[in-house]
Protein backbone atom coordinates (compact mmCIF):
# COMPACT_ATOMS: atom_id res chain seq x y z
CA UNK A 1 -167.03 67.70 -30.15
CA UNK A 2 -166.67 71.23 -27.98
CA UNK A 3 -164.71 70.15 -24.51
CA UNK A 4 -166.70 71.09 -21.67
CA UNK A 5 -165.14 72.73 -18.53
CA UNK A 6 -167.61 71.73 -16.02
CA UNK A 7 -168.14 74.47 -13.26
CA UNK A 8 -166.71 72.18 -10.63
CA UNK A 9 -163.69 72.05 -12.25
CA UNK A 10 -163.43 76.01 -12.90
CA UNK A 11 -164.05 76.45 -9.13
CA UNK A 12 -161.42 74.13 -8.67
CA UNK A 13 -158.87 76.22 -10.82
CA UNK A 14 -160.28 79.83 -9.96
CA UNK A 15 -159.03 79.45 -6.42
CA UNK A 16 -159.31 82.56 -4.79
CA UNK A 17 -160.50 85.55 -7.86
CA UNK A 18 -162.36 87.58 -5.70
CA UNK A 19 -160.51 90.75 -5.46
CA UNK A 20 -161.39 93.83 -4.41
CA UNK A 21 -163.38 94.94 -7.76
CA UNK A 22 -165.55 94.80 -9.98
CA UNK A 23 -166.80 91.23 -9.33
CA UNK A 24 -167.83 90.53 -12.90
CA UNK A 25 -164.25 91.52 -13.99
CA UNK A 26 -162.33 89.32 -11.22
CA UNK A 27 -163.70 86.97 -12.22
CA UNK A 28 -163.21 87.53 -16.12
CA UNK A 29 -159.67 87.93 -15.69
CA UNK A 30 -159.33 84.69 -13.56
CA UNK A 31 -160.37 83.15 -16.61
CA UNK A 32 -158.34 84.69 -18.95
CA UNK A 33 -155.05 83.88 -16.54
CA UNK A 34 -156.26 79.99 -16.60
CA UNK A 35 -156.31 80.41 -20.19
CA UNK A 36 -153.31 82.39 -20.87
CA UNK A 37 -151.17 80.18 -18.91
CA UNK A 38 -152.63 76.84 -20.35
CA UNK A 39 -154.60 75.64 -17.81
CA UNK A 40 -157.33 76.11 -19.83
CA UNK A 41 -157.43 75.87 -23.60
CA UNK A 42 -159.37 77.52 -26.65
CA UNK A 43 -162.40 75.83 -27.90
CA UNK A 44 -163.44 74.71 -24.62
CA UNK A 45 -167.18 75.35 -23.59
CA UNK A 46 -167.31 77.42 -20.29
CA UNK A 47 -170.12 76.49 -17.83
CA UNK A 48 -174.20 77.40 -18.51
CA UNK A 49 -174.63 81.01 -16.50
CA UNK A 50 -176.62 79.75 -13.93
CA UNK A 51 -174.83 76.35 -12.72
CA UNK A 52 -171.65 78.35 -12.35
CA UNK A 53 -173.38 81.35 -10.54
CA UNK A 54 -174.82 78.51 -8.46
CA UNK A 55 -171.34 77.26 -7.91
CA UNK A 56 -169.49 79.86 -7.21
CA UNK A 57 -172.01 81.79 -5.14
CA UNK A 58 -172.58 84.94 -6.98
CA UNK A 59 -175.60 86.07 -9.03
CA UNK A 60 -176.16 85.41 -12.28
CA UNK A 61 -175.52 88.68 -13.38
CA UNK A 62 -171.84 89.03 -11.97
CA UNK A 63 -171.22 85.76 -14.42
CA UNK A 64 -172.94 86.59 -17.53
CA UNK A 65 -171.19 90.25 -16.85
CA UNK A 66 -167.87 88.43 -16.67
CA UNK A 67 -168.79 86.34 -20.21
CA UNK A 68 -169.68 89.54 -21.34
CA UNK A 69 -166.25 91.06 -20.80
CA UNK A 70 -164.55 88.31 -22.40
CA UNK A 71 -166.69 88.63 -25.47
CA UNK A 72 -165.68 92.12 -25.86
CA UNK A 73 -161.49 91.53 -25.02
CA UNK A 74 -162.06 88.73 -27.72
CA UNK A 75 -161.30 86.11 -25.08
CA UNK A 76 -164.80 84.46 -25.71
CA UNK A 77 -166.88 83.57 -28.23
CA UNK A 78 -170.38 83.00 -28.25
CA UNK A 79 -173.08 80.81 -30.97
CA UNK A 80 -176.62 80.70 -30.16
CA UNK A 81 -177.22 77.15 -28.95
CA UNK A 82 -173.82 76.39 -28.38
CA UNK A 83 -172.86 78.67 -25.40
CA UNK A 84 -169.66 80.39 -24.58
CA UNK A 85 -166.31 79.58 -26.04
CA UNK A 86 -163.01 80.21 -24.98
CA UNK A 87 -160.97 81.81 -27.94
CA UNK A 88 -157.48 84.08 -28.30
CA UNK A 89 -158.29 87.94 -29.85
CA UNK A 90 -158.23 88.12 -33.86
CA UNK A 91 -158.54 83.70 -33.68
CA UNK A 92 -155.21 82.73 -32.69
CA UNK A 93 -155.05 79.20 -31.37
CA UNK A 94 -153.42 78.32 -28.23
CA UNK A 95 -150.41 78.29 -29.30
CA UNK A 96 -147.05 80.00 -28.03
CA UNK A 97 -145.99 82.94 -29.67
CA UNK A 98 -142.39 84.21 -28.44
CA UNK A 99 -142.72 87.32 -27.07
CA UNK A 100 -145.28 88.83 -28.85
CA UNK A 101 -145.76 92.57 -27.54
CA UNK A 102 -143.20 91.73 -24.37
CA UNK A 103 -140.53 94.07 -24.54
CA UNK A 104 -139.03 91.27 -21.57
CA UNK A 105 -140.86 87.65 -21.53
CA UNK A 106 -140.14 86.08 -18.09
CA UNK A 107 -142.78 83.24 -19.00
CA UNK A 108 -140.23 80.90 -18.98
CA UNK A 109 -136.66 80.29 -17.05
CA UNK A 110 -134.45 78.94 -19.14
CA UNK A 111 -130.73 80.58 -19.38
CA UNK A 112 -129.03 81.87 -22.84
CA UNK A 113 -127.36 79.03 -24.89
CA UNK A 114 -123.84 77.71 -23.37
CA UNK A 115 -121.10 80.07 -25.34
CA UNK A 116 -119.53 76.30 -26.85
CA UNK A 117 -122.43 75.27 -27.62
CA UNK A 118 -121.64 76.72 -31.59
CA UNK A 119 -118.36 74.73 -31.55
CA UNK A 120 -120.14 71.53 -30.27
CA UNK A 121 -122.51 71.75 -33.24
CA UNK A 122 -119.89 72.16 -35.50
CA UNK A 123 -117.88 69.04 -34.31
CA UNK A 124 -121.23 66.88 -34.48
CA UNK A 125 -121.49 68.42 -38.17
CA UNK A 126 -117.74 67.08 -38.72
CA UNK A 127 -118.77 63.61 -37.29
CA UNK A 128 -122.47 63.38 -38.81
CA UNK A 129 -121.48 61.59 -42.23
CA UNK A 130 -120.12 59.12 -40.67
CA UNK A 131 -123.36 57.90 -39.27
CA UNK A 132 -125.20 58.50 -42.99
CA UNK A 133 -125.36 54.37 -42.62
CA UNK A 134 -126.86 54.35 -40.10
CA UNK A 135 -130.68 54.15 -40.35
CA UNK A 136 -131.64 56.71 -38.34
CA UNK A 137 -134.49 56.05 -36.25
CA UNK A 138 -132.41 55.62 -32.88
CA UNK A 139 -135.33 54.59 -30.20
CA UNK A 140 -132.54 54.09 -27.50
CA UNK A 141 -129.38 56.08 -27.97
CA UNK A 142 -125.92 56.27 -29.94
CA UNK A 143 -123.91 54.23 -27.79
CA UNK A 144 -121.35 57.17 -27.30
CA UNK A 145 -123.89 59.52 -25.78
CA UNK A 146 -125.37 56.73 -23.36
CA UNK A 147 -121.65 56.19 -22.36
CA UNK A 148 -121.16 60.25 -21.87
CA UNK A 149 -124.11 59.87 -19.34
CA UNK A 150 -123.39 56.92 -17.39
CA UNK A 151 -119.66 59.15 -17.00
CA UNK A 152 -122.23 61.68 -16.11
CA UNK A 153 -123.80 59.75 -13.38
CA UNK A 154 -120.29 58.08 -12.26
CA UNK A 155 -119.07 61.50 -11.37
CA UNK A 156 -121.11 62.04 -9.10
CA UNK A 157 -121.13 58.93 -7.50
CA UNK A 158 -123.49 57.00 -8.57
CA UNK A 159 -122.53 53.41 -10.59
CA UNK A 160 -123.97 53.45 -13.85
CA UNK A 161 -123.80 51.63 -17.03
CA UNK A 162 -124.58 52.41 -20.56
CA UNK A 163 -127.84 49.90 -20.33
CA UNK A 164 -129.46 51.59 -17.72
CA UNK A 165 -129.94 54.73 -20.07
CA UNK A 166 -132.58 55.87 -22.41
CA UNK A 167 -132.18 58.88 -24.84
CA UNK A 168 -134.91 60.94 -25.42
CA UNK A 169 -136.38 64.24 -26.69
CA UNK A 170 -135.63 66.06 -23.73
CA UNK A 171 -137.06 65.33 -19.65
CA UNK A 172 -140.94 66.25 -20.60
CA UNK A 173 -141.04 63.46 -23.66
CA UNK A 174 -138.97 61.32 -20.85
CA UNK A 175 -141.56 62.17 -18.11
CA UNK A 176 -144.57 61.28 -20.57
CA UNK A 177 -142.87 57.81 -21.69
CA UNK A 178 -142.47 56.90 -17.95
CA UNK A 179 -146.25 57.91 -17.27
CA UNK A 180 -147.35 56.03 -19.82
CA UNK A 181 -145.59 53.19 -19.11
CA UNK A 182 -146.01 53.09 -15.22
CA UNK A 183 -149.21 55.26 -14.52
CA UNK A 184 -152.57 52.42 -14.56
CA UNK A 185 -155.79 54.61 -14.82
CA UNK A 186 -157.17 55.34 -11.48
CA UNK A 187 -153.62 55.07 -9.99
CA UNK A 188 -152.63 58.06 -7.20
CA UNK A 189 -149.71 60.29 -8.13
CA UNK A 190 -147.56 61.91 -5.32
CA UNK A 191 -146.25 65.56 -6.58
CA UNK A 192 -144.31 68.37 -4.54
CA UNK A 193 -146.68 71.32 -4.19
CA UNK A 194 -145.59 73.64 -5.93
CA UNK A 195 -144.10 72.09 -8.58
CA UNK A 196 -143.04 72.12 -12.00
CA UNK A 197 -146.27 72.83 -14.22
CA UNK A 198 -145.79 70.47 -17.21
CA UNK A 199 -145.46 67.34 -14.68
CA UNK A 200 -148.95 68.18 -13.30
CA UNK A 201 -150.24 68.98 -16.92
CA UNK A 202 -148.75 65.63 -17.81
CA UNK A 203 -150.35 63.83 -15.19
CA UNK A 204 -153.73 65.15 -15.11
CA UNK A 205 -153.88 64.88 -18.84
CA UNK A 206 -153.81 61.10 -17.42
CA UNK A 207 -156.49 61.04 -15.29
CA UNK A 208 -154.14 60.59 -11.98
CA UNK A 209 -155.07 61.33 -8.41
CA UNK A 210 -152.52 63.71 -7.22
CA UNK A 211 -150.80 63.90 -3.41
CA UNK A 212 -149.42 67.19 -3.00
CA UNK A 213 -146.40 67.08 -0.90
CA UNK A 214 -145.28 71.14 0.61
CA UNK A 215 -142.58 72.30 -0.28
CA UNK A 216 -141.20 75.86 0.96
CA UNK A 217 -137.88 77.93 1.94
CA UNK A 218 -136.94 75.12 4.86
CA UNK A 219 -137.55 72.39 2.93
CA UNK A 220 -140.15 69.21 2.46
CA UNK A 221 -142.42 68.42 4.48
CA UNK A 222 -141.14 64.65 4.78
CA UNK A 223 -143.45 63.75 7.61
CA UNK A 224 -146.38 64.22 5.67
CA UNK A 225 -144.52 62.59 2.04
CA UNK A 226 -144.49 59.82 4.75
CA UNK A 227 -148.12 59.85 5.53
CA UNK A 228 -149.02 60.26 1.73
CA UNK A 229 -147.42 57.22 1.52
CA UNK A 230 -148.57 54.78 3.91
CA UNK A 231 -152.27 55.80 3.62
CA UNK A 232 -152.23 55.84 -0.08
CA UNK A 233 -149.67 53.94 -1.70
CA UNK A 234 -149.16 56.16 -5.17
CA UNK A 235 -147.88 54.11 -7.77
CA UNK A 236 -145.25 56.92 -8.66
CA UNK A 237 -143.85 60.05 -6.86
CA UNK A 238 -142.98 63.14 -9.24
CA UNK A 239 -139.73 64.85 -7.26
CA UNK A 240 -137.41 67.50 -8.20
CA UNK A 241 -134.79 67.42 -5.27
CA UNK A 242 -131.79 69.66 -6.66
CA UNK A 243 -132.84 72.77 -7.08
CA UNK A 244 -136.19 72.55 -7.45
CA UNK A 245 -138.53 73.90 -9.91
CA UNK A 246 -139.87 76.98 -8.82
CA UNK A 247 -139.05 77.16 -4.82
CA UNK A 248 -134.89 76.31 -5.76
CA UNK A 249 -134.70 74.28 -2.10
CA UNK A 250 -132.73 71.38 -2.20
CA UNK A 251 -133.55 68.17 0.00
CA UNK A 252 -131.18 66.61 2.55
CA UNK A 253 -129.44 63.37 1.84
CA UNK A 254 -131.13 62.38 4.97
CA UNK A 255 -134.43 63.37 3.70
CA UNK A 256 -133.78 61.59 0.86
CA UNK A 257 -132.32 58.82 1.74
CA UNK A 258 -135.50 58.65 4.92
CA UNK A 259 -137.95 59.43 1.56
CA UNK A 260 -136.44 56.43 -0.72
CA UNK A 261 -137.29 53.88 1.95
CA UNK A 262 -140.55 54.80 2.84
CA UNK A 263 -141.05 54.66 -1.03
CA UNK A 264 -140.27 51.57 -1.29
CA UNK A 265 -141.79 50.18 1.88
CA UNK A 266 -145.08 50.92 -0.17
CA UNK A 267 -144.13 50.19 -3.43
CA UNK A 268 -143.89 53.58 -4.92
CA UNK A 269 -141.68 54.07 -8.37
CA UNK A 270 -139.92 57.77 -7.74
CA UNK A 271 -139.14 59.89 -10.36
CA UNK A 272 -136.39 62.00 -9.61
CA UNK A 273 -136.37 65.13 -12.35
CA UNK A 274 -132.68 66.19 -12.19
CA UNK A 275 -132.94 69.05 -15.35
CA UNK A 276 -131.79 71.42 -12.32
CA UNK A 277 -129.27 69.69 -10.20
CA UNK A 278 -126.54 70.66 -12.53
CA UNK A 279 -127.60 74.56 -11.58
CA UNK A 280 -125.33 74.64 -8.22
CA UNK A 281 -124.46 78.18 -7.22
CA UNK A 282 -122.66 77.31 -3.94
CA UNK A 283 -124.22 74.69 -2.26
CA UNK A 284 -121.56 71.90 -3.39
CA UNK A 285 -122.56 67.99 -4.23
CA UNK A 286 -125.18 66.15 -2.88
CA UNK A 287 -125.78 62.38 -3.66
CA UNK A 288 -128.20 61.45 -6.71
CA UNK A 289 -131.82 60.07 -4.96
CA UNK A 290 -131.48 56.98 -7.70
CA UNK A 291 -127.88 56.19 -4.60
CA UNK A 292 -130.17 55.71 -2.20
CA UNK A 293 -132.90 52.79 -3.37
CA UNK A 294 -132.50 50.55 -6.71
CA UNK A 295 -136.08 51.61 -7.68
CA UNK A 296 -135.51 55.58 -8.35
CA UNK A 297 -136.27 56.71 -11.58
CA UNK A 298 -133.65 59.55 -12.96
CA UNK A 299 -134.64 61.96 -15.76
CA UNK A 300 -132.65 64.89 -16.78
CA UNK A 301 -131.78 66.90 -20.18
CA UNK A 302 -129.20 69.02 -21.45
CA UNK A 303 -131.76 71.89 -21.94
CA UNK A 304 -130.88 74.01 -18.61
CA UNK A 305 -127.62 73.39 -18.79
CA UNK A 306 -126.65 74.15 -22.20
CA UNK A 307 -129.92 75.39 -24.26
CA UNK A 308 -133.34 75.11 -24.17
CA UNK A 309 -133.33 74.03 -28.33
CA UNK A 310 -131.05 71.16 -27.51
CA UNK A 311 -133.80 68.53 -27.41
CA UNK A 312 -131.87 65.58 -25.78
CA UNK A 313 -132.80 64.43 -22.36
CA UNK A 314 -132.10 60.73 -20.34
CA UNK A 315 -134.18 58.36 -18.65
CA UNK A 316 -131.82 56.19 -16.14
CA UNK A 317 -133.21 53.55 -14.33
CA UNK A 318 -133.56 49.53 -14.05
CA UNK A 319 -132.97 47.71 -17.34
CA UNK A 320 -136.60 46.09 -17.24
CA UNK A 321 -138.12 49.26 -17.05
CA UNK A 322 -136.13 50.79 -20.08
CA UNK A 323 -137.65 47.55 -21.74
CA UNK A 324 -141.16 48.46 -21.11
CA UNK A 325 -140.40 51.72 -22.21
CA UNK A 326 -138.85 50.98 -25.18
CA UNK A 327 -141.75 48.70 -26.51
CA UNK A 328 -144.32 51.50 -25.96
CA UNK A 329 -141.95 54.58 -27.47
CA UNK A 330 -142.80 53.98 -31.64
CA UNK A 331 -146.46 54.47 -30.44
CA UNK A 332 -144.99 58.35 -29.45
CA UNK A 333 -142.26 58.77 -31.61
CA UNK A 334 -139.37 57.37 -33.66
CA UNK A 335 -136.18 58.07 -32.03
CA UNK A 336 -134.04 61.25 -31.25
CA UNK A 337 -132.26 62.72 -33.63
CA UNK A 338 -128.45 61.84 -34.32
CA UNK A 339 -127.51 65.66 -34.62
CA UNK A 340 -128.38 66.41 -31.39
CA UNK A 341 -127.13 63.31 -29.89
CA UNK A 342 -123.20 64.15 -31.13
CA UNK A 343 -123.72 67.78 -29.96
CA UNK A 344 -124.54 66.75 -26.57
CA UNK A 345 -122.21 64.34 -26.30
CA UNK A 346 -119.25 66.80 -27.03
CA UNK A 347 -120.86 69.20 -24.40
CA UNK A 348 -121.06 66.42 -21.97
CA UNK A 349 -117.20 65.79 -22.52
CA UNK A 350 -116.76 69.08 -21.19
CA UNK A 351 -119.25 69.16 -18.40
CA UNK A 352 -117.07 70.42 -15.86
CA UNK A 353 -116.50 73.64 -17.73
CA UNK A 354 -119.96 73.95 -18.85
CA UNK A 355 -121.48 73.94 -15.08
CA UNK A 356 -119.14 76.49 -13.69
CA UNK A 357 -119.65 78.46 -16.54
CA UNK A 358 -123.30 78.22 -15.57
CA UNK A 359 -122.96 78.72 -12.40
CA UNK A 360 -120.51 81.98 -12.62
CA UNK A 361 -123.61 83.04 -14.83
CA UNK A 362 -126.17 82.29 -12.95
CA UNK A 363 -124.45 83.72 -8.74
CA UNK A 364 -124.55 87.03 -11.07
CA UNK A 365 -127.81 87.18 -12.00
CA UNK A 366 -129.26 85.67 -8.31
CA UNK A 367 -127.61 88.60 -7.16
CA UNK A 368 -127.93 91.27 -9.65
CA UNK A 369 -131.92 90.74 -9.12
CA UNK A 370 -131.60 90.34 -5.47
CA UNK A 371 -130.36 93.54 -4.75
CA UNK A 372 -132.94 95.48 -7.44
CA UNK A 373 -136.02 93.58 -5.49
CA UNK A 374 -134.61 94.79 -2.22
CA UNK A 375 -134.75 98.54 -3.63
CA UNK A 376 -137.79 98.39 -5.88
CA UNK A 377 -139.64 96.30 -3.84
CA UNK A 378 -138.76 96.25 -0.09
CA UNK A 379 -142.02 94.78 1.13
CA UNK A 380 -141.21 91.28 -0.52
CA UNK A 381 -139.45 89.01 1.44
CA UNK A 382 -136.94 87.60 -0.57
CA UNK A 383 -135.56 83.85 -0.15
CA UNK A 384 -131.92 82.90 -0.07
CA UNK A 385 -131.66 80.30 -3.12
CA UNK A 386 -128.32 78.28 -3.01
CA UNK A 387 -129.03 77.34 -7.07
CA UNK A 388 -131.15 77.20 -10.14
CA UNK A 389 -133.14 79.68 -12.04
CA UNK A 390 -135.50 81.62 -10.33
CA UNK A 391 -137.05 83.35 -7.00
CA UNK A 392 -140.15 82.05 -5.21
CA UNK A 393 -141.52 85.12 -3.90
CA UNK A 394 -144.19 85.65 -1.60
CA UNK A 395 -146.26 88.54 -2.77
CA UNK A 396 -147.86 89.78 0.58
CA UNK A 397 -151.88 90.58 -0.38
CA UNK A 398 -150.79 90.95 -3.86
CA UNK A 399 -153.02 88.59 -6.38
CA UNK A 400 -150.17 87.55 -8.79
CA UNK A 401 -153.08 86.97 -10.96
CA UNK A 402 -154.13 90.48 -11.02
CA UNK A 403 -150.06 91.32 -10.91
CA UNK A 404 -149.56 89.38 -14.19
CA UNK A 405 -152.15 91.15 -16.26
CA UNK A 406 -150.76 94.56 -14.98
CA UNK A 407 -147.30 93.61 -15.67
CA UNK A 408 -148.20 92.55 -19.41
CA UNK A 409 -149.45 96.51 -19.90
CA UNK A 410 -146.31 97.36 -19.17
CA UNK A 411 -144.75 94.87 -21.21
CA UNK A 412 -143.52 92.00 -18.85
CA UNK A 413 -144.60 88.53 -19.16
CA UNK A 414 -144.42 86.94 -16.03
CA UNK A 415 -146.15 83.45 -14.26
CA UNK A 416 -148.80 83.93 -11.94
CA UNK A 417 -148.48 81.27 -8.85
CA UNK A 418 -151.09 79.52 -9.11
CA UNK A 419 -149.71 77.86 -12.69
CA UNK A 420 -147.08 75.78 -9.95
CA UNK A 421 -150.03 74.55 -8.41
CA UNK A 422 -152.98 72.34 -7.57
CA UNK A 423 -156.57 73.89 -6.54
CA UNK A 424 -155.78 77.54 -7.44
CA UNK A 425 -152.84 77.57 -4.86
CA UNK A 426 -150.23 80.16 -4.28
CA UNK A 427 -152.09 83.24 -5.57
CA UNK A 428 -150.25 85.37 -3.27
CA UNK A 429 -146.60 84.03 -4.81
CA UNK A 430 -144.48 84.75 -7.96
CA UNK A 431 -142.01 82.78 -9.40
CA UNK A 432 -139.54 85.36 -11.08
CA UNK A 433 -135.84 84.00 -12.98
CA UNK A 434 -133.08 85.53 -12.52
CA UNK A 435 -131.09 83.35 -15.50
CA UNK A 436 -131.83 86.30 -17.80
CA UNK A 437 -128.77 89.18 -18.60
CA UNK A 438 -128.73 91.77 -16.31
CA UNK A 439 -130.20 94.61 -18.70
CA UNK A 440 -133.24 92.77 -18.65
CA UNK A 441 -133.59 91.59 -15.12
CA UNK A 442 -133.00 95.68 -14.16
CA UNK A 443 -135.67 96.33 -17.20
CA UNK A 444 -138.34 93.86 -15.68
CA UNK A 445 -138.28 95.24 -11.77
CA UNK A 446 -138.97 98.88 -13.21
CA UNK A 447 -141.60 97.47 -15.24
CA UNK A 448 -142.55 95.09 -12.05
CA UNK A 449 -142.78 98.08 -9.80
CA UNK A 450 -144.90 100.14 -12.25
CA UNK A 451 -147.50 96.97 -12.25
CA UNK A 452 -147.69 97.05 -8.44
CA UNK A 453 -149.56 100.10 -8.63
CA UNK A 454 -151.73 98.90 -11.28
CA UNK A 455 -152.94 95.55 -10.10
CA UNK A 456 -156.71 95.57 -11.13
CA UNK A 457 -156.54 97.91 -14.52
CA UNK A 458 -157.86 96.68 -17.77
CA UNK A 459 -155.13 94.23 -19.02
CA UNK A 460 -153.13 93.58 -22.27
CA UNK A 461 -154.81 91.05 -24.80
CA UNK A 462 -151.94 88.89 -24.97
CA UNK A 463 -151.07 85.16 -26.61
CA UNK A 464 -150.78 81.92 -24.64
CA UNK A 465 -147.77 81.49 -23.25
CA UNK A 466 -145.60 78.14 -22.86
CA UNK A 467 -144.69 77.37 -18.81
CA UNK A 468 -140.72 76.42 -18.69
């Protein structure tokens, strides 16, 4: 059966598409951004003509002109009887496609692989036949690489034993085996707004309510987390507090040790999403969230740290909860590989090196990018990030919408804001990383400039693109 987008829920995602165009094509490229960036998918029916002319206010015309449109980019599909489908030129599915016609894809902001990662692999090789006994479906961990995180956690000072950790396929396969676990239909869901896209595809896949918490330059807006809180009681809070995922602010250990109680004052499980606190630049150590209330749920990976194909991530948290995960995970999968587990296990026994590597790495790009945005682009007020991967920029009037379909003519794949969002928010903000080499980052601002100037031209017909 066809999946219907109902118009309420498009004029939920469009936000604001009106530009200063053609209205027909505004709002045909809206579309095509929801679709390219996932929040839509191929195969799904758009709204009848007249109930989403109805709904959004315009005439009939101005939407069956904007169908039209994507009819002829080969964005749409149309079959007497059956309306209009959404559809990828020449039939592609929705599926990503790595930089096909990008000359620089900055879709995603993940850094190059770790330069040891090559000799960790081999030593896991070395050490691999030595596990040929054992079966091989490995639903909680190899004991060694549990150990190399709880040393991971005890660094940092935070008491942890092997028992309270839970390998997995990296932090989104961790994420979805904590939402399935703890998320009840109907439940509310507490997320930082903006925040990392694949948590809020994860948990509206599920049905859940969601409490946006703002987040900006200064910080979280504890007050209202508070408020959220005590009115509403979410059964689980989605956080990223090291770093985060796209702003890169960093919370307080006063805001999150005030946060942790009033969680659980209203019985709210967090979920702290550490794949970033590794990233420091220069803002030195700040206590775990999990150090501040027994209920805190930790996930984190090895994928920003040391590559984005290393597929291991960590759930740490209460032993009963691990439980209840573990008797739901062979309904999502078998186990995590043993390959992978020995590789990041060597890389976690050198940690130390691997972060300031990572962080040498990543001051030079933060500041390699800086200084091109404040010559390219002097009208774009540029945030001072202490850490992670990227720049939240406010565009001014810009539609980053608009900005992203430009950019794509000229070759740059880039995120428009509203992907970090709920409701169509932050169309007038870019999230741009900075973990790429130089050459590229000086390559994407030229192309980035050029763009400016041609927000609102006929875009590129371009793949869907993963969010990461």
């Amino acid at each position: 059966m066809t999946p219907l987008i109902t118009a309420r829920r498009l004029l939920r995602d469009l936000g604001d598409w009106r530009g200063s165009g053609a209205a027909y094509q505004a709002l045909a490229d809206r579309i095509r951004i929801l679709l390219l960036d996932g929040r839509l998918s191929t195969g799904s029916r758009l709204p009848a003509e007249r109930e989403l002319s109805q709904m959004l206010d315009v005439s009939r015309t101005t939407v069956a002109g904007a169908y039209a449109l994507l009819r002829e980019l080969g964005f749409a599909v149309s079959v007497r009887g059956s309306g209009t489908t959404l559809a990828l030129p020449d039939g592609r599915r929705g599926s990503y496609q790595p930089e096909e016609g990008l000359a620089v894809d900055f879709t995603k902001a993940t850094p190059p692989a770790y330069p040891g990662l090559e000799a960790a692999y081999r030593e896991a090789m070395d050490r691999l036949p030595g596990y040929f006994g054992h079966p091989g479906f490995d639903l909680v961990g190899l004991p060694e690489l549990r150990e190399a995180i709880s040393a991971h956690f005890e660094r940092r000072g935070l008491p942890t034993s092997p028992e309270q950790i839970l390998v997995t396929v990296g932090a989104q396969h961790a994420l979805n085996l904590l939402a399935g676990a703890l998320y009840t239909p109907g439940d509310r869901i507490l997320v930082e707004h903006p925040t990392y896209p694949h948590a809020l595809d994860t948990f509206t896949a599920a049905g859940a309510r969601l409490l946006a918490v703002p987040v900006g330059p200064d910080g979280w807006d504890i007050s209202e987390a508070e408020t959220l809180l005590r009115r509403s009681s979410p059964s689980l809070a989605y956080l990223m507090p090291d770093f985060q995922n796209p702003t890169g602010s960093s919370m307080p250990e006063a805001d999150r040790e005030q946060l942790s109680r009033a969680a659980s004052r209203e019985g709210t499980t967090l979920i702290i999403d550490e794949t970033t606190a590794g990233l420091d630049i220069e803002r030195g150590p700040r206590q775990p969230m999990a150090a501040f209330g027994s209920g805190a749920v930790t996930i984190g990976s090895m994928g920003k740290i040391a590559w984005g194909g290393l597929r291991i991530g960590w759930i740490r948290g209460p032993r009963d909860l691990l439980a209840r995960v573990l008797r739901r995970r062979p309904s999502v999968d078998l186990g995590t590989p043993l390959l992978e587990q020995l590789t990041a296990a060597a890389l976690l026994r050198q940690e130390d090196a691997l972060l300031a590597f990572r962080s040498r790495q990543l001051r030079q790009g933060r500041d390699h990018l800086a200084a091109l945005l404040r010559k390219e682009l002097p009208q774009w007020e540029l945030p001072r990030v202490q850490g992670g991967l990227s720049f939240w920029l406010p565009a001014g009037e810009t539609s980053t919408s608009s900005l992203v379909l430009a950019a794509r003519n000229e070759g740059l794949g880039i995120v428009a804001g509203p992907r970090f969002g709920i409701d169509g928010a932050f169309e007038r903000y870019l999230r741009l990383p900075f973990c790429y080499p130089q050459e590229d980052l000086t390559d994407a601002v030229a192309m980035l400039r050029r763009a400016m100037m041609r927000v609102g031209e006929a875009p590129a017909r371009v793949p869907l693109q993963a969010v990461i």
